[in-house]
C-alpha atoms as a PDB file:
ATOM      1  CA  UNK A   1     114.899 115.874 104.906  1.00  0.00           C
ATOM      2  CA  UNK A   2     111.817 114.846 106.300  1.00  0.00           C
ATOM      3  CA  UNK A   3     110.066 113.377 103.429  1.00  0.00           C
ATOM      4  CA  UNK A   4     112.905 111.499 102.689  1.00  0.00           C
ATOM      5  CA  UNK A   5     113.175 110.073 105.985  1.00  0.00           C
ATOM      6  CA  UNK A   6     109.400 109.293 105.616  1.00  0.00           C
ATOM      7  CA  UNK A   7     109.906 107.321 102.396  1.00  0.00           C
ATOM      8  CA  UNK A   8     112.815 105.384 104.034  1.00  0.00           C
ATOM      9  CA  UNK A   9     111.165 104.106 106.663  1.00  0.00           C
ATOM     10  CA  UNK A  10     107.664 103.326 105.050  1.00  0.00           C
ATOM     11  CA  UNK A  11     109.267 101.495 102.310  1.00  0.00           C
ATOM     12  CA  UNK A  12     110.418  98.604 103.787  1.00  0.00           C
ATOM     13  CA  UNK A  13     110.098  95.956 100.930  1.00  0.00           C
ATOM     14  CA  UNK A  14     112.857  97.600  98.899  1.00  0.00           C
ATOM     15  CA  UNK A  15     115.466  97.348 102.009  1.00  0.00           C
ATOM     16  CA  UNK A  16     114.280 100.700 103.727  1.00  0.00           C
ATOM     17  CA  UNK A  17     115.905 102.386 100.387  1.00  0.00           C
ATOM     18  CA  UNK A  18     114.602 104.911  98.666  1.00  0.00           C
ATOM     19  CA  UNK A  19     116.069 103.607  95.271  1.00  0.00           C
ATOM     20  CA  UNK A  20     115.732 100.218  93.580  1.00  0.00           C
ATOM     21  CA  UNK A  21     116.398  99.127  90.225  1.00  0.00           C
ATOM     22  CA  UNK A  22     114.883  95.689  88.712  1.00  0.00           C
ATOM     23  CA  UNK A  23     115.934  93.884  85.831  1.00  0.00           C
ATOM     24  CA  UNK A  24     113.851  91.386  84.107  1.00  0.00           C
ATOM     25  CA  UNK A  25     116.031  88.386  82.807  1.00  0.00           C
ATOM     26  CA  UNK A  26     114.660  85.895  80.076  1.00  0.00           C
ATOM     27  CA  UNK A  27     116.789  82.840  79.547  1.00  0.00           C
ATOM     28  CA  UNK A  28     117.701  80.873  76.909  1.00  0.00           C
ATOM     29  CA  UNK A  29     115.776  77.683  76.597  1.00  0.00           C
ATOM     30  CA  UNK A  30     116.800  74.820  79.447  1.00  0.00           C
ATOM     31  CA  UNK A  31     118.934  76.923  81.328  1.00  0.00           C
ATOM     32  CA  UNK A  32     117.350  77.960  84.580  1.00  0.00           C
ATOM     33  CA  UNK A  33     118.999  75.604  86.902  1.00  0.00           C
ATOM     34  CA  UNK A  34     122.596  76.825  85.460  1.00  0.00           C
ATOM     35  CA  UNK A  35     121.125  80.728  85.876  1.00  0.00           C
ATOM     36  CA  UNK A  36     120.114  79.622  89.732  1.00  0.00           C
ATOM     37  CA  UNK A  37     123.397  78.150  90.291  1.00  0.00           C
ATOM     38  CA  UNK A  38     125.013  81.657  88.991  1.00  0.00           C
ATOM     39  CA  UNK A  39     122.769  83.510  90.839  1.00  0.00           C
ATOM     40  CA  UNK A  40     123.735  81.679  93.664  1.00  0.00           C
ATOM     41  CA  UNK A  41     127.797  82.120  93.108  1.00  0.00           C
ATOM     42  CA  UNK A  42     126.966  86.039  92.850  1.00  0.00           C
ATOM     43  CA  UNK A  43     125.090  85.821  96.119  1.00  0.00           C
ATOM     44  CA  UNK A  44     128.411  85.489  97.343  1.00  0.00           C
ATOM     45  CA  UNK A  45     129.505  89.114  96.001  1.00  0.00           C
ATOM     46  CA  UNK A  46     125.830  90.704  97.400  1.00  0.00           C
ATOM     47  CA  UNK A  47     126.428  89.633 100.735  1.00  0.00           C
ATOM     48  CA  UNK A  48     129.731  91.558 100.782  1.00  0.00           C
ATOM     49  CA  UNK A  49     128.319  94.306  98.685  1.00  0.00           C
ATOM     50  CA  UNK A  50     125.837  94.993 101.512  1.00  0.00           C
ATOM     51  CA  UNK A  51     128.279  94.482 104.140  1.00  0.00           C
ATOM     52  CA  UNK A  52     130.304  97.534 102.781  1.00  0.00           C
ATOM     53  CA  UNK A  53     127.383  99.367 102.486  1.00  0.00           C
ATOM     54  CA  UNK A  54     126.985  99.482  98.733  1.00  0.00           C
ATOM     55  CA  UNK A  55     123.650  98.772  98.323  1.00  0.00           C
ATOM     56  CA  UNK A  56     120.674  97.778 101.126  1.00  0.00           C
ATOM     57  CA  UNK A  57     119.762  94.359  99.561  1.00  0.00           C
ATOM     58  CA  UNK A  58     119.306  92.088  96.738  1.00  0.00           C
ATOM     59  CA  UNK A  59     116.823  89.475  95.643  1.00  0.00           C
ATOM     60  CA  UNK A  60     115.798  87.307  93.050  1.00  0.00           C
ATOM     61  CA  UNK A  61     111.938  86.550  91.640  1.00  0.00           C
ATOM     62  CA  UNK A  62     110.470  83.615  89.878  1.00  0.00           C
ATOM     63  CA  UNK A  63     107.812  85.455  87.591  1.00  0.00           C
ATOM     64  CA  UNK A  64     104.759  83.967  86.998  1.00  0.00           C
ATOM     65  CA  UNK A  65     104.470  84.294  83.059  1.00  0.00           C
ATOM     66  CA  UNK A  66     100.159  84.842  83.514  1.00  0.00           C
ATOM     67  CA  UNK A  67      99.475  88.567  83.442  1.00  0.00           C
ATOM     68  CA  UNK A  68     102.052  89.454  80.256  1.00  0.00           C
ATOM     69  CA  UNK A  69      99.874  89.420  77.547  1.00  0.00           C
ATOM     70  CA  UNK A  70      98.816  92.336  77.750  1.00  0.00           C
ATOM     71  CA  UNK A  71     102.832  93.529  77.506  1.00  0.00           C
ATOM     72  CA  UNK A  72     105.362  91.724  75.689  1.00  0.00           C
ATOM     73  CA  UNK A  73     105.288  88.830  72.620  1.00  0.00           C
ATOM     74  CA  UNK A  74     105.448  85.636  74.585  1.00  0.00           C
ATOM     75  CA  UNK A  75     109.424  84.834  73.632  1.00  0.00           C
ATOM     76  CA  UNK A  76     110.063  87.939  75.484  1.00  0.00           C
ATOM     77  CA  UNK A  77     108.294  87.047  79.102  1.00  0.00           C
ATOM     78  CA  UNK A  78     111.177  86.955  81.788  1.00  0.00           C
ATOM     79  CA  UNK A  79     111.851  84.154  83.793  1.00  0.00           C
ATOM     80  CA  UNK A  80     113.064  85.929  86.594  1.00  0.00           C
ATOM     81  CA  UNK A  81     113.505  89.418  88.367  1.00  0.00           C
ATOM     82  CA  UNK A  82     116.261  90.887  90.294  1.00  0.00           C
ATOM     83  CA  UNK A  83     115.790  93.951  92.673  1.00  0.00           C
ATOM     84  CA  UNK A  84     118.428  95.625  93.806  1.00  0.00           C
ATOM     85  CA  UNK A  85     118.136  98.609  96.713  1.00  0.00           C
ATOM     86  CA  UNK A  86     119.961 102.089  97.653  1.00  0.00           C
ATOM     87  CA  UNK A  87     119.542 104.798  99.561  1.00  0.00           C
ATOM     88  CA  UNK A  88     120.306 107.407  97.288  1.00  0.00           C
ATOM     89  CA  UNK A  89     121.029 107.707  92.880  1.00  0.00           C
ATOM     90  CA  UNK A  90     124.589 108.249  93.840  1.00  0.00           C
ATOM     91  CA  UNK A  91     125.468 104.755  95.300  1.00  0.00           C
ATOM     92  CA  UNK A  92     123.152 103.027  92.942  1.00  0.00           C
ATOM     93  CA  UNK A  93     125.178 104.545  90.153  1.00  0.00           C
ATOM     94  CA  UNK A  94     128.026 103.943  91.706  1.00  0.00           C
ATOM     95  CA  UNK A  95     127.751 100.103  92.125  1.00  0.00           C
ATOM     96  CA  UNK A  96     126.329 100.137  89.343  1.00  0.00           C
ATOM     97  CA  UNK A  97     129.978 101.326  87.729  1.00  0.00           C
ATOM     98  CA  UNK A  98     131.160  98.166  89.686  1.00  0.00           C
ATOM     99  CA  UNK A  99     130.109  96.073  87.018  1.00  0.00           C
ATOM    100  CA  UNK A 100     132.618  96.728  84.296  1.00  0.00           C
ATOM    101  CA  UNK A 101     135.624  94.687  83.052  1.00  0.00           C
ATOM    102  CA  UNK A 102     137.682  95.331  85.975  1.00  0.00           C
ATOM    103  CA  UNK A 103     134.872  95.016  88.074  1.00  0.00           C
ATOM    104  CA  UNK A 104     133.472  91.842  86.483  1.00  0.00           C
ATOM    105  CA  UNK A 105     137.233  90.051  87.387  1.00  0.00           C
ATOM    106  CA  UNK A 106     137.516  91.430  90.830  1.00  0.00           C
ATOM    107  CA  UNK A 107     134.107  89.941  91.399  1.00  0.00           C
ATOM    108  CA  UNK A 108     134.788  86.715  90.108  1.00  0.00           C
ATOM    109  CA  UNK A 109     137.989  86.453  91.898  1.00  0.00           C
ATOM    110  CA  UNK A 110     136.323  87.886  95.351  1.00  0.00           C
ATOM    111  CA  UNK A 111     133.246  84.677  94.547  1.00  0.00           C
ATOM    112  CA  UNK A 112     136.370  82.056  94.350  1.00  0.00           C
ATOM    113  CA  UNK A 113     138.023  83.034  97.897  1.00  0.00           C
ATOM    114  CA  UNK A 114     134.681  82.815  99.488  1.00  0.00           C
ATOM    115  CA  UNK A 115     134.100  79.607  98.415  1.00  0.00           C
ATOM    116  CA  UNK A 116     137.476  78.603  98.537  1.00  0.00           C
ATOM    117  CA  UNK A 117     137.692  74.681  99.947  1.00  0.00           C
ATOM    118  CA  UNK A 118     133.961  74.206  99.166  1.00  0.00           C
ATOM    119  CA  UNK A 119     133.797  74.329  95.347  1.00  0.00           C
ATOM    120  CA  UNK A 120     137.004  74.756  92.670  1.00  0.00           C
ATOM    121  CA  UNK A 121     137.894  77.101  90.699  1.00  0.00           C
ATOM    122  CA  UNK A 122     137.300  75.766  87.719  1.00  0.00           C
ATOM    123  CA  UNK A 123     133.858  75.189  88.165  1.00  0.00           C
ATOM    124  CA  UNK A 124     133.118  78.438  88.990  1.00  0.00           C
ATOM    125  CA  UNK A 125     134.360  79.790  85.886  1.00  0.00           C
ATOM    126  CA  UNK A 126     132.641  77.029  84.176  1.00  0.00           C
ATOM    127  CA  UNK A 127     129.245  77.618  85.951  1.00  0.00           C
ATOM    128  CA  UNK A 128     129.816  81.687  85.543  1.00  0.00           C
ATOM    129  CA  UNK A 129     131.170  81.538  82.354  1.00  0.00           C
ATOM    130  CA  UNK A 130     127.676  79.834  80.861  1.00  0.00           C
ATOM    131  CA  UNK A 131     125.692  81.763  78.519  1.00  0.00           C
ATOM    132  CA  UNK A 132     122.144  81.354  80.118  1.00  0.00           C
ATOM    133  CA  UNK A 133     120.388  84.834  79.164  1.00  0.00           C
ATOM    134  CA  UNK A 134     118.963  86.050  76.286  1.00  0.00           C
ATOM    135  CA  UNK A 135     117.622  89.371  77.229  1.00  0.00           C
ATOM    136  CA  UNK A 136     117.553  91.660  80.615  1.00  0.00           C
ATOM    137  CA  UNK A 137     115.756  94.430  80.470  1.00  0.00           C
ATOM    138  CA  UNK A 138     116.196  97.150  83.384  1.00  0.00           C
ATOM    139  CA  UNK A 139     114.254  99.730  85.143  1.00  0.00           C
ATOM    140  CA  UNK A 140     115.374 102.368  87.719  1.00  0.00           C
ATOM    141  CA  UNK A 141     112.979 103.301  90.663  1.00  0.00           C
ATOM    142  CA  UNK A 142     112.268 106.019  93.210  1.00  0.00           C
ATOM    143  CA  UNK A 143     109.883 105.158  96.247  1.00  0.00           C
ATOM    144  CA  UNK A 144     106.845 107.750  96.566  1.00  0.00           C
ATOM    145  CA  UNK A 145     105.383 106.338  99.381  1.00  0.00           C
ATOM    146  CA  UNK A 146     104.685 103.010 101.093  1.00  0.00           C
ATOM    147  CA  UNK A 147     103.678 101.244 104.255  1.00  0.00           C
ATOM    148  CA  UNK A 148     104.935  99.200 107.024  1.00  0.00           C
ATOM    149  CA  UNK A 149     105.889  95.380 106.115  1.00  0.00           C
ATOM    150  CA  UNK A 150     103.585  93.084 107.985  1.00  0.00           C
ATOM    151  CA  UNK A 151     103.891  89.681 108.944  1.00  0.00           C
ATOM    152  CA  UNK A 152     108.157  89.259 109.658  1.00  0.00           C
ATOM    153  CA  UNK A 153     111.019  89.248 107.165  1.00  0.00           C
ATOM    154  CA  UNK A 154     110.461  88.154 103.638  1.00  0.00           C
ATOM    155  CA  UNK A 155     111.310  84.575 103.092  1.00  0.00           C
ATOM    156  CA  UNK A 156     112.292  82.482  99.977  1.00  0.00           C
ATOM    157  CA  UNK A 157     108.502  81.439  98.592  1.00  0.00           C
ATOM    158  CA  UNK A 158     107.077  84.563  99.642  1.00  0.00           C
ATOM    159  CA  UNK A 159     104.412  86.098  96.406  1.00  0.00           C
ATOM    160  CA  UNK A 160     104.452  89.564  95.442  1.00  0.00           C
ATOM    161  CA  UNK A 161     102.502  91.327  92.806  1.00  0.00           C
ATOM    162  CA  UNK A 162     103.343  94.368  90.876  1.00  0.00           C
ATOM    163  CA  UNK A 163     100.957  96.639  88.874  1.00  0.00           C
ATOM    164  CA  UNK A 164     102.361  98.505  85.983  1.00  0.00           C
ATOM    165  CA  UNK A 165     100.928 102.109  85.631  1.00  0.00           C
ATOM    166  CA  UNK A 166     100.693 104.639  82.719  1.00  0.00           C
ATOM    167  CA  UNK A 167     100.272 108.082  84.486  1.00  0.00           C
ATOM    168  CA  UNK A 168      97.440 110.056  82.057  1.00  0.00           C
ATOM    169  CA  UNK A 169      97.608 113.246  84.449  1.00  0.00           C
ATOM    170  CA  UNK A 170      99.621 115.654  86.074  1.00  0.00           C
ATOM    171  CA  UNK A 171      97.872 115.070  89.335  1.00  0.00           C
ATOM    172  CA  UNK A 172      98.261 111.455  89.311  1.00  0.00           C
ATOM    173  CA  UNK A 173     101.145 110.767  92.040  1.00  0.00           C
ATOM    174  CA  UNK A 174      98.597 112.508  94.364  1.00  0.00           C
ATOM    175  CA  UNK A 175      95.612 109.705  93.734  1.00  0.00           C
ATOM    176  CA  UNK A 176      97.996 106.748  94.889  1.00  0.00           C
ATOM    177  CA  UNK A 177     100.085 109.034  97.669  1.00  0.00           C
ATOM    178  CA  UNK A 178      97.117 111.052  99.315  1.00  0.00           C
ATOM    179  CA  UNK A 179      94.101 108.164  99.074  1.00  0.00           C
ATOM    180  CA  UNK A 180      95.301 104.949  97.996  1.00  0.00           C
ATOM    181  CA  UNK A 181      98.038 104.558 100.870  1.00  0.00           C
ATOM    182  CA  UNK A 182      95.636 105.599 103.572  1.00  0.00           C
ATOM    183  CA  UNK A 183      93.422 102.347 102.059  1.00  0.00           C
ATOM    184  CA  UNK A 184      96.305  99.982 102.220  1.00  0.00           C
ATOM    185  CA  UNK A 185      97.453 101.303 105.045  1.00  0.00           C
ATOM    186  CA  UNK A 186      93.688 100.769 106.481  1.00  0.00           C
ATOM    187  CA  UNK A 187      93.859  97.039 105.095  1.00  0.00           C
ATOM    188  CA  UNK A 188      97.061  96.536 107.034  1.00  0.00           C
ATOM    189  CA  UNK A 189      96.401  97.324 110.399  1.00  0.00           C
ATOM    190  CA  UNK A 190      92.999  95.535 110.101  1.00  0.00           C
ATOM    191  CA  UNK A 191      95.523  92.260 109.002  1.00  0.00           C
ATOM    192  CA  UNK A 192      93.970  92.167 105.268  1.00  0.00           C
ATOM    193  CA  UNK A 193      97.039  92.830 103.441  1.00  0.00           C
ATOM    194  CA  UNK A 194     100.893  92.644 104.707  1.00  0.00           C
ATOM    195  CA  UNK A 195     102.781  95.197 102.436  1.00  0.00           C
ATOM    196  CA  UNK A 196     101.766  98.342  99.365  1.00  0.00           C
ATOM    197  CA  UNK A 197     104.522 100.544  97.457  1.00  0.00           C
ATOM    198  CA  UNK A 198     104.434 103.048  94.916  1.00  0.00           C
ATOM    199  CA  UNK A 199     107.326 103.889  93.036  1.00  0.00           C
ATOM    200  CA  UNK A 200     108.119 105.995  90.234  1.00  0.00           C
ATOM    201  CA  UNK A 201     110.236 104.970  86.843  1.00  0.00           C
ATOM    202  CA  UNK A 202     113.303 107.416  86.624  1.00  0.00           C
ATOM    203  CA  UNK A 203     115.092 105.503  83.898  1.00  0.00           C
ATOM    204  CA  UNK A 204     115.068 102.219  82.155  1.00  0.00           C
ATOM    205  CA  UNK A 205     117.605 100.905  79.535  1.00  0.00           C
ATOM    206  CA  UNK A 206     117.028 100.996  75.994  1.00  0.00           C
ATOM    207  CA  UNK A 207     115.296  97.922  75.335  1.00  0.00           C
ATOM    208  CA  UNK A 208     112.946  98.109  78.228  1.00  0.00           C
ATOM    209  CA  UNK A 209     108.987  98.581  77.977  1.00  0.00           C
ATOM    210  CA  UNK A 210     107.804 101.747  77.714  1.00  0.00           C
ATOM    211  CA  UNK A 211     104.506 102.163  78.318  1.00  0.00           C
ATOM    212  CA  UNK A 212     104.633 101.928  82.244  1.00  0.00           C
ATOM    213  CA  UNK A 213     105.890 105.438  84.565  1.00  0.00           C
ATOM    214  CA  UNK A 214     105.188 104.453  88.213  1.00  0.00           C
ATOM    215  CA  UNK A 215     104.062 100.866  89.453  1.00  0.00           C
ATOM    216  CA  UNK A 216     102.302  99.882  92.903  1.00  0.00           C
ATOM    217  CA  UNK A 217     103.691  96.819  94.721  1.00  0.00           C
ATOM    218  CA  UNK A 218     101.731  94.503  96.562  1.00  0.00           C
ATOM    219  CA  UNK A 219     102.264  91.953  99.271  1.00  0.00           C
ATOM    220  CA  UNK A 220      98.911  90.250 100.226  1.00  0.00           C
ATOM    221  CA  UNK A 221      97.631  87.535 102.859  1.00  0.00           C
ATOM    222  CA  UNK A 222      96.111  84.215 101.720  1.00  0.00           C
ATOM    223  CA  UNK A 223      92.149  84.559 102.041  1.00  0.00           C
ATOM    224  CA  UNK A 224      91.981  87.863 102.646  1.00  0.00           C
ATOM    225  CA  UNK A 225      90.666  90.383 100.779  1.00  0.00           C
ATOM    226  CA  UNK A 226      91.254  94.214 100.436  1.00  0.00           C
ATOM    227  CA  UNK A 227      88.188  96.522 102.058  1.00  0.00           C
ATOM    228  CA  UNK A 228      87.241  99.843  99.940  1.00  0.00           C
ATOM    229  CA  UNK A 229      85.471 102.551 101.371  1.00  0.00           C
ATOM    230  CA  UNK A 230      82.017 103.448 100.628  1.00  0.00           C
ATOM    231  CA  UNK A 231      81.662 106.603 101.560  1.00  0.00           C
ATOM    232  CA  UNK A 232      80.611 109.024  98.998  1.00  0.00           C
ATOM    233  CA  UNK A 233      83.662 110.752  98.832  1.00  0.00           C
ATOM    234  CA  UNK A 234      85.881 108.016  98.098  1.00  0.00           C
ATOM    235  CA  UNK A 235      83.608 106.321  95.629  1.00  0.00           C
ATOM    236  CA  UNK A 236      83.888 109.529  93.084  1.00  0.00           C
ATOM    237  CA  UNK A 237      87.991 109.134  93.837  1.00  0.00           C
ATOM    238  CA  UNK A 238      88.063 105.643  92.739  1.00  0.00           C
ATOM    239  CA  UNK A 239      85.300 106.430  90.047  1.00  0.00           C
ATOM    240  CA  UNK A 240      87.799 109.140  88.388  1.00  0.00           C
ATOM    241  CA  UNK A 241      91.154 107.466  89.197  1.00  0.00           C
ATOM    242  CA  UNK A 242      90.896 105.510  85.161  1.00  0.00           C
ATOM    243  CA  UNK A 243      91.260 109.149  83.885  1.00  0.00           C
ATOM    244  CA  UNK A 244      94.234 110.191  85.942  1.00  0.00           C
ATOM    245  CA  UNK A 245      96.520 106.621  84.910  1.00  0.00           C
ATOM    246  CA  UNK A 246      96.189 103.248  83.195  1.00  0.00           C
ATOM    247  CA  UNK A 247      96.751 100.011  85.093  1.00  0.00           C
ATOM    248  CA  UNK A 248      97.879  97.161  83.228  1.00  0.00           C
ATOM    249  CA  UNK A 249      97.932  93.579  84.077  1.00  0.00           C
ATOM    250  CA  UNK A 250      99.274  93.099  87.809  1.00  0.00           C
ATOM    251  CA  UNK A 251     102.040  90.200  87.829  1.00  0.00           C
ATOM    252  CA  UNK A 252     103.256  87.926  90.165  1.00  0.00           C
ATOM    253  CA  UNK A 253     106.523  87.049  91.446  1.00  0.00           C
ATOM    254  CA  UNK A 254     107.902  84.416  94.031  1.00  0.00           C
ATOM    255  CA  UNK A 255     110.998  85.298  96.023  1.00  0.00           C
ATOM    256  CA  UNK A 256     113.886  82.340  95.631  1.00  0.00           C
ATOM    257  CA  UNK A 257     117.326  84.328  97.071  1.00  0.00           C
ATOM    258  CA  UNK A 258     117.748  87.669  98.672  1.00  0.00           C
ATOM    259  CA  UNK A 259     120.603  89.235 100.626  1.00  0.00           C
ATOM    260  CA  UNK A 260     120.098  92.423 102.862  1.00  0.00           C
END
């Protein structure tokens, strides 16, 4: 139980949960203001979701389409990325089971009661009913390790990078969990950087990328810069850390929504 309640509490970002799934959503051309004002109706259903404790949070990311080339054929890039958080597999899948047919109605009907008297009916279904996505791709996530969040509560225009990772070794979890934290961590109390996660990929649906198994989250501070250690020891670390994984483009998102 202690790890766990390590990972809970040093993985802030992700709604102090040691579970997240994100799904990448590319729209159809000219619809992101109708996928912002859907978005915006299902915020509705979040809040309550996270009132009833069935999940920690949700949020939603504008992606910055620079850093996917080296991933996906351009008519693929997402416009947007939505993180959901849990404590454990069980209520992620669980919520997750939420979202069926039955589920889909009692959600829609639950969105029109709390905005009854401030927008009708019909326009929600007309606003929900709109077919605005052409793919979503969808990843499932375990926190390894992490650090404090810096710098208050995340707010809508907040920036947040994430570096995909191909692990090439067994041993590789121990690189970013035994040395790499201890650097952020160093960068954070010295008021260089605000936030670092690792996570590990536990599942992804069938039409998601492939190539990446854990990814390192990264919430920095505008003009500062990271300090590495010099010592001897940690040079050779960072020298042999290409042979242990692959990092791929790092890519940016900025936070619009998020409920917790």
């Amino acid at each position: 139980m202690k790890k766990v309640f390590i990972v809970l509490i040093l993985f802030p970002i992700l709604g102090f949960s040691q579970f997240a799934s994100s799904s990448y959503v590319t729209l159809n051309d000219g619809m992101e203001d109708a996928y912002l004002q859907l978005e915006k109706l299902w915020s509705e259903y979040h809040k309550e979701a996270v009132k009833k404790g069935h999940k920690n949070s949700w949020s939603i990311w504008k992606v910055d389409p620079t850093g996917y080339e080296d991933k996906i054929e351009k008519s693929r890039v997402p416009h947007f990325m939505i993180i959901e958080t849990f404590d454990t597999k069980e209520q992620m899948d669980e919520e997750f089971a939420r979202y069926d047919e039955k589920g889909l109605a009692e959600i829609r009907a639950l969105i029109k009661k709390k905005l009854k008297g401030k927008m009708s009916s019909s326009k929600i279904d007309k606003i929900l009913s709109k077919n605005v996505q052409k793919e979503r791709r969808g990843y499932i996530h375990q926190g390894l390790a992490g650090t404090p969040l810096t710098g208050g509560s995340l707010k809508p225009g907040d920036k947040m990078q994430i570096a995909p990772m191909e692990q090439l070794q067994d041993d590789y979890e121990k690189f970013e969990t035994e040395f790499y934290q201890k650097i952020f961590l160093d960068n954070i109390m010295k008021g260089n950087h605000r936030w670092w996660g690792f996570t590990k990929i536990i599942g992804r649906s069938d039409n998601a990328l492939t190539f990446n198994t854990h990814a390192a989250w990264n919430i920095g501070i505008e003009g500062k810069e990271l300090e590495l250690p010099k010592d001897f020891a940690s040079q050779k670390i960072m020298e042999i850390t290409g042979a242990a994984r692959k990092m791929y483009n790092p890519t940016t998102y900025e936070l619009v929504y998020r409920v917790e």
